[in-house]
C-alpha atoms as a PDB file:
ATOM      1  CA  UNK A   1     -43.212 -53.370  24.652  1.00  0.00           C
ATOM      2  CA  UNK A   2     -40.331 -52.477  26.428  1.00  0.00           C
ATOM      3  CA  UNK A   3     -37.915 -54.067  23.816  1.00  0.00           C
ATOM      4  CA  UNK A   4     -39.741 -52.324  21.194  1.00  0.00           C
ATOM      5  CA  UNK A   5     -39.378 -49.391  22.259  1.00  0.00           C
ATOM      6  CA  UNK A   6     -35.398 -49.581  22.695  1.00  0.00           C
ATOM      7  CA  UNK A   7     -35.285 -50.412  19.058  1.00  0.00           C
ATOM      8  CA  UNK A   8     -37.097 -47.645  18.337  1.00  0.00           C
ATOM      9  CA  UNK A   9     -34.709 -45.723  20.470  1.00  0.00           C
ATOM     10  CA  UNK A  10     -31.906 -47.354  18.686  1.00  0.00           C
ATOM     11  CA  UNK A  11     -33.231 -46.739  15.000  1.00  0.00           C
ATOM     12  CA  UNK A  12     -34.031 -42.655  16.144  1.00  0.00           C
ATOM     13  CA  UNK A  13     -30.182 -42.532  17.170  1.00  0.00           C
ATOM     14  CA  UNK A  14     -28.520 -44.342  14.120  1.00  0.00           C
ATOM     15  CA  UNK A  15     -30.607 -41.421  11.780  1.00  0.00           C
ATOM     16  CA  UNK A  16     -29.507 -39.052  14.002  1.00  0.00           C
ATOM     17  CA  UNK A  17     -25.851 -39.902  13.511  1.00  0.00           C
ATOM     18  CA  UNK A  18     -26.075 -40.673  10.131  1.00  0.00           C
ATOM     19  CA  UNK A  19     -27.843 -36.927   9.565  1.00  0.00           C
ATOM     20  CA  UNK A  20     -25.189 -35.061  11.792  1.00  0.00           C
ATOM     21  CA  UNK A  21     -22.633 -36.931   9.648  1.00  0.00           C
ATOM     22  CA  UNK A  22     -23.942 -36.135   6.506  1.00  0.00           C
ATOM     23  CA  UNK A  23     -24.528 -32.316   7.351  1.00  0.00           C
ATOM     24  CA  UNK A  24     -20.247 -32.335   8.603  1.00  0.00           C
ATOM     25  CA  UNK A  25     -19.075 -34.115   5.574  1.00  0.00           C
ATOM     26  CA  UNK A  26     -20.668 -31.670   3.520  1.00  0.00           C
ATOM     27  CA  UNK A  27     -19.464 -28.669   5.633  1.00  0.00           C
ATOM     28  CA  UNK A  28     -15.979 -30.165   5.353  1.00  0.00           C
ATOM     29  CA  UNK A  29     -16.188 -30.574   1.616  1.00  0.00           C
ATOM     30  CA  UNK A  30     -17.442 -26.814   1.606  1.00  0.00           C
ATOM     31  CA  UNK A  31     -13.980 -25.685   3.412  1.00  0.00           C
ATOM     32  CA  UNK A  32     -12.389 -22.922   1.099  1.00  0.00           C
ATOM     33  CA  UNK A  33      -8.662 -21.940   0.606  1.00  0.00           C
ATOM     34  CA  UNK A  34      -9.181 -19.107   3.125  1.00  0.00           C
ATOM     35  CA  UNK A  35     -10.534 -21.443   5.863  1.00  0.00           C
ATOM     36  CA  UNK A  36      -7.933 -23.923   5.767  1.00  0.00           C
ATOM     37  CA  UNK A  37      -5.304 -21.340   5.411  1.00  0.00           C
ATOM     38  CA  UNK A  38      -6.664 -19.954   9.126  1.00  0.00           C
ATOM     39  CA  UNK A  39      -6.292 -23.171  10.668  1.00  0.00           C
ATOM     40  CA  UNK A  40      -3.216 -24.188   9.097  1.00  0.00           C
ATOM     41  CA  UNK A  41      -0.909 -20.614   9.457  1.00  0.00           C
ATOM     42  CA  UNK A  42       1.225 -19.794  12.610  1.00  0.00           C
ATOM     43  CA  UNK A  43       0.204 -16.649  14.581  1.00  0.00           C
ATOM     44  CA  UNK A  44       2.833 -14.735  13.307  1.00  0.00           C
ATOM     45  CA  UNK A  45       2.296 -15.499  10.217  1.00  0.00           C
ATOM     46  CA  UNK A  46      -1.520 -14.709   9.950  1.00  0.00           C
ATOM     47  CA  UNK A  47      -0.594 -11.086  11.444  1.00  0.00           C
ATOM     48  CA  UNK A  48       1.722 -10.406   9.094  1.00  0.00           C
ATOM     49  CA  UNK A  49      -1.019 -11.409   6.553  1.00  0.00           C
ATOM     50  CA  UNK A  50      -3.725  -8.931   8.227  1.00  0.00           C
ATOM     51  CA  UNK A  51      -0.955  -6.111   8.272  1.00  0.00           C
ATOM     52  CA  UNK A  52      -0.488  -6.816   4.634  1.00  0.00           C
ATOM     53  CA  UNK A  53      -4.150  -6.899   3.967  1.00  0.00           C
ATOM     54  CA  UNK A  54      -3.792  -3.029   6.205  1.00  0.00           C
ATOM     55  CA  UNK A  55      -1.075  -1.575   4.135  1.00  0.00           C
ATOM     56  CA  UNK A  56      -3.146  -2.149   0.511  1.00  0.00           C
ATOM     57  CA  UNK A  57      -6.019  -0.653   1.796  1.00  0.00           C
ATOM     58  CA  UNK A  58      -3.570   2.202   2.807  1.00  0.00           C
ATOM     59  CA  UNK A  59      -2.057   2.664  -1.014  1.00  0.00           C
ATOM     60  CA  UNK A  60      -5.885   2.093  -2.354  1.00  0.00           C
ATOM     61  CA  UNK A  61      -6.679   5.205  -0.117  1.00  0.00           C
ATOM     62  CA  UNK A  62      -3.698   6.855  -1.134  1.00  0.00           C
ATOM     63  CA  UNK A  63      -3.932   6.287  -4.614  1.00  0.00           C
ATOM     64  CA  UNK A  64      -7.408   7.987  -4.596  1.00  0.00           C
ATOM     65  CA  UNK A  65      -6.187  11.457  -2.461  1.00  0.00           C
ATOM     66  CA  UNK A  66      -3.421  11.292  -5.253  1.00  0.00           C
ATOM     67  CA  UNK A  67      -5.098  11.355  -7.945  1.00  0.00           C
ATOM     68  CA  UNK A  68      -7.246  14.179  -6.268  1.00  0.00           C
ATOM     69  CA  UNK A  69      -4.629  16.428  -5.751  1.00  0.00           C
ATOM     70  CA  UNK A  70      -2.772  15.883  -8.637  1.00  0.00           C
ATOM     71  CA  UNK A  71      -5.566  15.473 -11.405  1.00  0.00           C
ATOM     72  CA  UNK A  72      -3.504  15.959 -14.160  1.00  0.00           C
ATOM     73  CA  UNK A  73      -0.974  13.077 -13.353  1.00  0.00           C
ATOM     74  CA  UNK A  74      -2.747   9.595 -13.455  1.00  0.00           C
ATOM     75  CA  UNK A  75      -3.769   7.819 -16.143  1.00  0.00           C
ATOM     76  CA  UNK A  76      -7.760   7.738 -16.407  1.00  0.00           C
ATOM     77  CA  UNK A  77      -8.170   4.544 -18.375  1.00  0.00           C
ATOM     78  CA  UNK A  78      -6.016   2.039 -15.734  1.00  0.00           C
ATOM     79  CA  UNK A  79      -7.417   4.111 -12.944  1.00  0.00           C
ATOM     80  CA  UNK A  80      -9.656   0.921 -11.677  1.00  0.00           C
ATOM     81  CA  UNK A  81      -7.261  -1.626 -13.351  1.00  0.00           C
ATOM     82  CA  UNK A  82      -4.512  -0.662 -10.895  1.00  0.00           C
ATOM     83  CA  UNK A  83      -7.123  -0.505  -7.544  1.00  0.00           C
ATOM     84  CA  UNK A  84      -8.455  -3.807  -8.836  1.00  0.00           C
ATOM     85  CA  UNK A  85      -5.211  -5.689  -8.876  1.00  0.00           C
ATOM     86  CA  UNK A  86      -4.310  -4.169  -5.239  1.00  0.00           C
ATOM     87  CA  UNK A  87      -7.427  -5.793  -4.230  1.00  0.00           C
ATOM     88  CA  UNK A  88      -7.311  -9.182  -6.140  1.00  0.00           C
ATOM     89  CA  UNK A  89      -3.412  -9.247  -4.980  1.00  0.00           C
ATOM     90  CA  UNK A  90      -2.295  -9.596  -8.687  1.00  0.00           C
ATOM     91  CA  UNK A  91       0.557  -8.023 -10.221  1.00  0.00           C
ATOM     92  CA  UNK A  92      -0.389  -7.811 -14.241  1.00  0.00           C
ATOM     93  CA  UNK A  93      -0.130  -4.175 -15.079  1.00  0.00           C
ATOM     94  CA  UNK A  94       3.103  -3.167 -16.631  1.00  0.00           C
ATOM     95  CA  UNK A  95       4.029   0.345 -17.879  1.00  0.00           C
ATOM     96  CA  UNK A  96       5.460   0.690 -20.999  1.00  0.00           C
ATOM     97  CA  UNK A  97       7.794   4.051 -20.828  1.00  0.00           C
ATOM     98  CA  UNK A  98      10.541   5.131 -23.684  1.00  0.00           C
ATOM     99  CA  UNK A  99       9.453   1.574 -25.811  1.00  0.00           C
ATOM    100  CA  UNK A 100      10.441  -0.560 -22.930  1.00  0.00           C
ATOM    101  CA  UNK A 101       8.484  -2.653 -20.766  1.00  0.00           C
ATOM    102  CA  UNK A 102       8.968  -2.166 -16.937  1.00  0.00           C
ATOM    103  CA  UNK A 103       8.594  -4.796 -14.567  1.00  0.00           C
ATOM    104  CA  UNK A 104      10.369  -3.780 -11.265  1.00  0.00           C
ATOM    105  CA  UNK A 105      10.145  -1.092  -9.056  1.00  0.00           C
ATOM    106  CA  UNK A 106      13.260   0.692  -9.283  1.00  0.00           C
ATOM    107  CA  UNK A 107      12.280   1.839 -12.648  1.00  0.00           C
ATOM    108  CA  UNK A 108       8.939   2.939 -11.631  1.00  0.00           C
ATOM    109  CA  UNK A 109      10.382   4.825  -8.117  1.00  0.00           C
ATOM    110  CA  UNK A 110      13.192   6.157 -11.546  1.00  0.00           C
ATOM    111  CA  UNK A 111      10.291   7.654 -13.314  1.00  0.00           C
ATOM    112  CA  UNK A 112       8.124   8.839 -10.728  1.00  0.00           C
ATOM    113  CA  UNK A 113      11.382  10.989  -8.780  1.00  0.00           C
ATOM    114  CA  UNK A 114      12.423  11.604 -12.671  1.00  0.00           C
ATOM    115  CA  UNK A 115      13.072  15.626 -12.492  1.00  0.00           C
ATOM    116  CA  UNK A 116      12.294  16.269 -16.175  1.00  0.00           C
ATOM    117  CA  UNK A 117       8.927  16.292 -17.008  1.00  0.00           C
ATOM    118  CA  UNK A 118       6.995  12.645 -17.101  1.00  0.00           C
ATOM    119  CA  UNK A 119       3.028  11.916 -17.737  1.00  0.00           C
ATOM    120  CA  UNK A 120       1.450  10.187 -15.590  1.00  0.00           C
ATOM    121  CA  UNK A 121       3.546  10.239 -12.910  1.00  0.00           C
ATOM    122  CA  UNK A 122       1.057   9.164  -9.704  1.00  0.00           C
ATOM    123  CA  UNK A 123       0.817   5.388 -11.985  1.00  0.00           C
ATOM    124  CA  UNK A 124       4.874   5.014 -11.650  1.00  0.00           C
ATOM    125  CA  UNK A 125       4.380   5.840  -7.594  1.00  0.00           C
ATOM    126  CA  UNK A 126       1.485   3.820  -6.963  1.00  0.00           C
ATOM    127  CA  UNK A 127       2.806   0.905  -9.258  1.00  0.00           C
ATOM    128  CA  UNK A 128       6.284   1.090  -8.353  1.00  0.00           C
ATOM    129  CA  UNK A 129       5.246   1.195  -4.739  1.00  0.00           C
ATOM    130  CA  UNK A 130       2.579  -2.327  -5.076  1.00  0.00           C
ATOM    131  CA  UNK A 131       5.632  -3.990  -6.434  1.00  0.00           C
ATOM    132  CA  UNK A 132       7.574  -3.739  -3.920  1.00  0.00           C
ATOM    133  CA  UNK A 133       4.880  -4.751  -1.133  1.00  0.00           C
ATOM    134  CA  UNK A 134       4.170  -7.351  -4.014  1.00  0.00           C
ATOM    135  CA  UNK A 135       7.463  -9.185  -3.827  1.00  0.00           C
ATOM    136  CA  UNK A 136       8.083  -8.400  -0.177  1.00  0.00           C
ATOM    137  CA  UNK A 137       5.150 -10.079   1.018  1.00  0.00           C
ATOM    138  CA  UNK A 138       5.384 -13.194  -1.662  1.00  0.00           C
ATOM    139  CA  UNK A 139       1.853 -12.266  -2.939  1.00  0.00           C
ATOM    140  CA  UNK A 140       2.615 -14.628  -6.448  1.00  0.00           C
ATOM    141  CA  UNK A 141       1.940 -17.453  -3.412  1.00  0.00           C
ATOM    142  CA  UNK A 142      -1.360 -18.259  -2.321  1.00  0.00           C
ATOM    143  CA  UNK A 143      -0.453 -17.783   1.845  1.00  0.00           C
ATOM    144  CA  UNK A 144       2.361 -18.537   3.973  1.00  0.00           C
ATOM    145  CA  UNK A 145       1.952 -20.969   7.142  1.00  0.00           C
ATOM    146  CA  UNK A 146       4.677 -19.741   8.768  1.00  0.00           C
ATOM    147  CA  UNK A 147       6.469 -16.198   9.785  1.00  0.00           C
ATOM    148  CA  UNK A 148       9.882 -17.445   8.626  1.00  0.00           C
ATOM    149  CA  UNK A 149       8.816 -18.140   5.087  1.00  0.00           C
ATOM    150  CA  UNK A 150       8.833 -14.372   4.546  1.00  0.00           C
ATOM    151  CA  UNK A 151      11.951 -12.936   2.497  1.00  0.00           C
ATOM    152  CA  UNK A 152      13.577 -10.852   5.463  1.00  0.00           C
ATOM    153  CA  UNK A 153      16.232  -8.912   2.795  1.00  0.00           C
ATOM    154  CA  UNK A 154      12.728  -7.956   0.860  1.00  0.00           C
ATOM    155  CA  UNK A 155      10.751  -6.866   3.729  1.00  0.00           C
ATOM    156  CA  UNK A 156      13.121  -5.111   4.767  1.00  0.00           C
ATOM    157  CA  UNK A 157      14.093  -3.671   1.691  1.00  0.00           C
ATOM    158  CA  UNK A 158      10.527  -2.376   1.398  1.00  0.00           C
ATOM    159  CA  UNK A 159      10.713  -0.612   4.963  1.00  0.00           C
ATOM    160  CA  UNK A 160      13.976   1.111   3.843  1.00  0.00           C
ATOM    161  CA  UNK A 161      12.206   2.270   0.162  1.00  0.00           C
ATOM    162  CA  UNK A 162       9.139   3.464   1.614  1.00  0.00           C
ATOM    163  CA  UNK A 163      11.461   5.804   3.530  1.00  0.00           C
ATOM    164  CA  UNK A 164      12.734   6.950   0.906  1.00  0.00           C
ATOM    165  CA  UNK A 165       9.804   7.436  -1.227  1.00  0.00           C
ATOM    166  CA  UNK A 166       7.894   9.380   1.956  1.00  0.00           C
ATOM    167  CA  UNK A 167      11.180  12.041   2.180  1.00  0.00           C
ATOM    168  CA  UNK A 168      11.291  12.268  -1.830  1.00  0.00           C
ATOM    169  CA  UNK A 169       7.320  12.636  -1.920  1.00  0.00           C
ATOM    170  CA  UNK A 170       7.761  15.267   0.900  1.00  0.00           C
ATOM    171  CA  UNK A 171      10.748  17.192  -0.743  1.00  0.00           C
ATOM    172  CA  UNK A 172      11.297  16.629  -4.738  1.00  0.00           C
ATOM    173  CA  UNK A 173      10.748  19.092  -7.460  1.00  0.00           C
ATOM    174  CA  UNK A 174      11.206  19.307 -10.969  1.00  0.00           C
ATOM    175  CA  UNK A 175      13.760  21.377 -12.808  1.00  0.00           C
ATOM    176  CA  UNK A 176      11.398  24.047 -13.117  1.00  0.00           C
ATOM    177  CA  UNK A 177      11.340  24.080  -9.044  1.00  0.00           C
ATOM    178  CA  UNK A 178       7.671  22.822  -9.142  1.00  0.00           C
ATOM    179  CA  UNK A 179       7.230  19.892  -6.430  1.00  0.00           C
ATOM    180  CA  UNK A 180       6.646  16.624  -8.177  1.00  0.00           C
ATOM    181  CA  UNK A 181       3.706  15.514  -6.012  1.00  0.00           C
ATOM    182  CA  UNK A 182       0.948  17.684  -4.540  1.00  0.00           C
ATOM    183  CA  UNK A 183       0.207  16.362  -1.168  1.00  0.00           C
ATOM    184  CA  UNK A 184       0.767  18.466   2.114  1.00  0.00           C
ATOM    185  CA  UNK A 185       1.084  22.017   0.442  1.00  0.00           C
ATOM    186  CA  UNK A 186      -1.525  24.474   1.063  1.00  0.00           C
ATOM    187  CA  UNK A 187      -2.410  26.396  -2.505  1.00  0.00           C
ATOM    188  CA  UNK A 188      -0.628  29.184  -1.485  1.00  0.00           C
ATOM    189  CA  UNK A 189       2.210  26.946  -0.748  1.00  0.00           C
ATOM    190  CA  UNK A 190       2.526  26.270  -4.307  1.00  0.00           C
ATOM    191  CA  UNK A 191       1.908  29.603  -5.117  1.00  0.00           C
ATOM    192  CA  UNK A 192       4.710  30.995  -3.487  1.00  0.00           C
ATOM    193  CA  UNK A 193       7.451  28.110  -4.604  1.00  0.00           C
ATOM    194  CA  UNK A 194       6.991  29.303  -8.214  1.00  0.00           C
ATOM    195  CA  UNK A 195       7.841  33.040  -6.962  1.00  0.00           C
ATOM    196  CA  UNK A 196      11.193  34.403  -5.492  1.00  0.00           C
ATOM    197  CA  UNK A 197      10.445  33.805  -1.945  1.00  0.00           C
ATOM    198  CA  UNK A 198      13.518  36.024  -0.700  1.00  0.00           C
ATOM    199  CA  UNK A 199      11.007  38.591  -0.159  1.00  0.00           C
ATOM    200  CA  UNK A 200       8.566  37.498   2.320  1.00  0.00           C
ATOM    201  CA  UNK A 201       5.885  40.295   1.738  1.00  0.00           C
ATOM    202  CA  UNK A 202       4.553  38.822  -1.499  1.00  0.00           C
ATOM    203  CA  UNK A 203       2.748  36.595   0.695  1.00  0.00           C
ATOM    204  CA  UNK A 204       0.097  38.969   0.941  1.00  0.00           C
ATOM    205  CA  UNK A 205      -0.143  38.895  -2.611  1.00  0.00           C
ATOM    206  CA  UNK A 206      -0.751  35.630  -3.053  1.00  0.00           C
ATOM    207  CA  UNK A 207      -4.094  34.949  -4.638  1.00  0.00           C
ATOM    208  CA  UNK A 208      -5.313  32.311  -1.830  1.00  0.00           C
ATOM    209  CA  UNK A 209      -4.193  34.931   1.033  1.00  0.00           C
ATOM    210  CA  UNK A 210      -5.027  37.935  -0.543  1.00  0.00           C
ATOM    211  CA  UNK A 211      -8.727  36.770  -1.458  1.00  0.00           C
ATOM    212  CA  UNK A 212      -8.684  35.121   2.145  1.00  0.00           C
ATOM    213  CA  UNK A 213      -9.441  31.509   0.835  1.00  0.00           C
ATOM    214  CA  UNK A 214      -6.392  30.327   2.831  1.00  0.00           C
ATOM    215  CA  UNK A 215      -4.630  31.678   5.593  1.00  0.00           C
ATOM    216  CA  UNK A 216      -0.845  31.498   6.295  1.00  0.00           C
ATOM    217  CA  UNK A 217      -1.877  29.908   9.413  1.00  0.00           C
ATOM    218  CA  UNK A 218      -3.743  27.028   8.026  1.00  0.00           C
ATOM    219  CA  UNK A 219      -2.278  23.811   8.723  1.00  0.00           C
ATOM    220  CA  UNK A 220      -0.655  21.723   6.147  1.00  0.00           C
ATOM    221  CA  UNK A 221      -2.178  18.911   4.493  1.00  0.00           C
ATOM    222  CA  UNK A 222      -1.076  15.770   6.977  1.00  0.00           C
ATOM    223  CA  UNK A 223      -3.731  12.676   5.654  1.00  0.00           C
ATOM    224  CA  UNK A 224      -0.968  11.433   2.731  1.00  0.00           C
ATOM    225  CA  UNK A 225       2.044  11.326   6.046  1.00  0.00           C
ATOM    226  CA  UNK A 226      -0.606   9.754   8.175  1.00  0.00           C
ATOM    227  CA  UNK A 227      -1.248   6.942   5.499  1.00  0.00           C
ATOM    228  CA  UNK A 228       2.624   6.094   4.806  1.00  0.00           C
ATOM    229  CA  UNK A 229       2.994   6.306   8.227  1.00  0.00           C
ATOM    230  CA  UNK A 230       0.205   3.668   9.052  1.00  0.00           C
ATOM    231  CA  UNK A 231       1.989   1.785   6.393  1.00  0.00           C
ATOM    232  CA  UNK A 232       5.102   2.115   7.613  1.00  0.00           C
ATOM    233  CA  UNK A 233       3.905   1.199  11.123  1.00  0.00           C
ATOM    234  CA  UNK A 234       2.452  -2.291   9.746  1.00  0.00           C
ATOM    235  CA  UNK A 235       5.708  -3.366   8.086  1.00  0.00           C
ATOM    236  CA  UNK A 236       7.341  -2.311  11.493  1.00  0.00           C
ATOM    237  CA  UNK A 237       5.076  -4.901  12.903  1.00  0.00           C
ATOM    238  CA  UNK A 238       6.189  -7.338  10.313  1.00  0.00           C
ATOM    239  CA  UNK A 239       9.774  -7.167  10.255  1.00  0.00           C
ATOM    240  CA  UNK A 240       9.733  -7.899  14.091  1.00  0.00           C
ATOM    241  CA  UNK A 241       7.678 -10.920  13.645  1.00  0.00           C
ATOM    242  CA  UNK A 242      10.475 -12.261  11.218  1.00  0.00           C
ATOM    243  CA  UNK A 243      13.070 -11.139  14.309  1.00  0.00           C
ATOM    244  CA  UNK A 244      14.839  -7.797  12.610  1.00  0.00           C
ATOM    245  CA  UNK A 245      13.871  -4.891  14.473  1.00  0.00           C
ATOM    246  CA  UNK A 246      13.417  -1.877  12.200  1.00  0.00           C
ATOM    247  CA  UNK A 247      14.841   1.838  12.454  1.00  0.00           C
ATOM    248  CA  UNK A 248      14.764   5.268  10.724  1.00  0.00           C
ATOM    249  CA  UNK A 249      17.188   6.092   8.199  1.00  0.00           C
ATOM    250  CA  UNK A 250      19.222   8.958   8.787  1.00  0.00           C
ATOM    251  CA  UNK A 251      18.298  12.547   6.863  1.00  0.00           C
ATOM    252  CA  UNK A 252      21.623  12.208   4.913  1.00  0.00           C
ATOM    253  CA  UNK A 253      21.055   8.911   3.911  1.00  0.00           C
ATOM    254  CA  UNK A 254      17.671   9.659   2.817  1.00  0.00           C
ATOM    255  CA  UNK A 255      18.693  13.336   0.915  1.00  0.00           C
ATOM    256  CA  UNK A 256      21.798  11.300  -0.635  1.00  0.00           C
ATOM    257  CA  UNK A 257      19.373   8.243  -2.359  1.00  0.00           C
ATOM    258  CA  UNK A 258      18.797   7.698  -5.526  1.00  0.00           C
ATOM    259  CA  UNK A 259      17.099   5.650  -7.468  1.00  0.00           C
ATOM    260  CA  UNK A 260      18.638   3.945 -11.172  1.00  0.00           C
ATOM    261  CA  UNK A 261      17.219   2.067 -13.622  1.00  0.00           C
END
């Protein structure tokens, strides 16, 4: 009896193990890319990939306030192409300006800080700026195991740029004197920098004062800084994981850049 019942014991326990390793070799045949990458990356390297992962969802967000403010400026027909290839980490979408194909950002940032007039100009800033993160973080690869696979000239190149592009977003106008991009100016902001401003009393006679939908003591628009900022704060994090410690450009050196095709 007692012998029977140990093979019993015996046969309960082999079916056991052979269940439990059925159920883990399917669970390791079920491993995705995304799981293995996790197990596989170095610290550093899997925070740079969640500040990456940050700073899209930053330009997404920024892209739609844009486009907002500036309704006139984007192109309505790539409008979810260009969010959708943020999110899928693709770079397919390829402005064609003055019968020419462009493919890097310098031509895009060109176009976008262009002074004469240009249509469409949010695409060219949101494009030319996805680029750049594009090729800084390596998104053509699949991941990156470890911090010191990252291009530190590139990532650092983008820190420097997105300087740039914050101060020219900030402070360029057209030839006409109208500010390229609407972001942190109140309406009556914009009102008064197409009048001659040497005379301080037509203030009251701006439209938004004067009917009292705005006040002169309204605070300026400050959600498209806070969103470079929070981008620029990620990369920060970045380029000291890669061991270069970042720093803020100088106002001359910003005023003085340019960008060429």
């Amino acid at each position: 009896m007692i012998n029977k019942l140990k093979v019993n014991m015996k046969i309960k326990q082999f079916r056991l193990f052979f269940l439990l390793s059925f159920i883990l070799f399917f669970q390791a045949c079920s491993f995705n890319k995304t799981t293995i990458k996790s197990i596989a990356q170095t610290n550093s390297a899997t925070q740079i990939e969640e500040n990456k992962n940050e700073i899209l969802k930053c330009l997404i967000k920024y892209k739609q306030k844009l486009d907002l403010r500036n309704p006139y400026s984007y192109n309505k027909k790539i409008k979810n192409d260009i969010v959708h290839q943020i999110d899928l980490n693709q770079d397919y979408i390829n402005l064609i300006q003055n019968e020419k194909k462009l493919t890097k950002y310098n031509e895009y940032f060109y176009y976008a800080f262009l002074e004469n007039e240009v249509k469409n100009r949010n695409d060219f800033l949101i494009i030319g700026i996805y680029k750049l993160i594009f090729k800084a973080f390596s998104l053509e690869k699949e991941h990156q195991f470890t911090a010191i696979e990252y291009n530190q000239y590139d990532m650092l190149k983008l820190y420097e740029y997105l300087q740039v592009v914050r101060w020219k977003i900030r402070t360029a106008k057209d030839k006409n004197g109208n500010y390229l991009f609407n972001t942190w100016q109140n309406n009556w902001q914009l009102e008064l920098s197409k009048k001659d401003d040497r005379d301080l009393n037509i203030i009251k006679e701006l439209e938004y004062i004067k009917n009292k939908k705005e006040s002169i003591y309204d605070h300026s628009n400050f959600s498209f800084e806070v969103l470079i900022s929070q981008m620029l704060i990620n990369i920060e994090h970045s380029l000291r994981k890669i061991n270069i410690e970042p720093y803020d450009m100088s106002i001359s050196a910003l005023k003085s850049f340019i960008f060429i095709l």
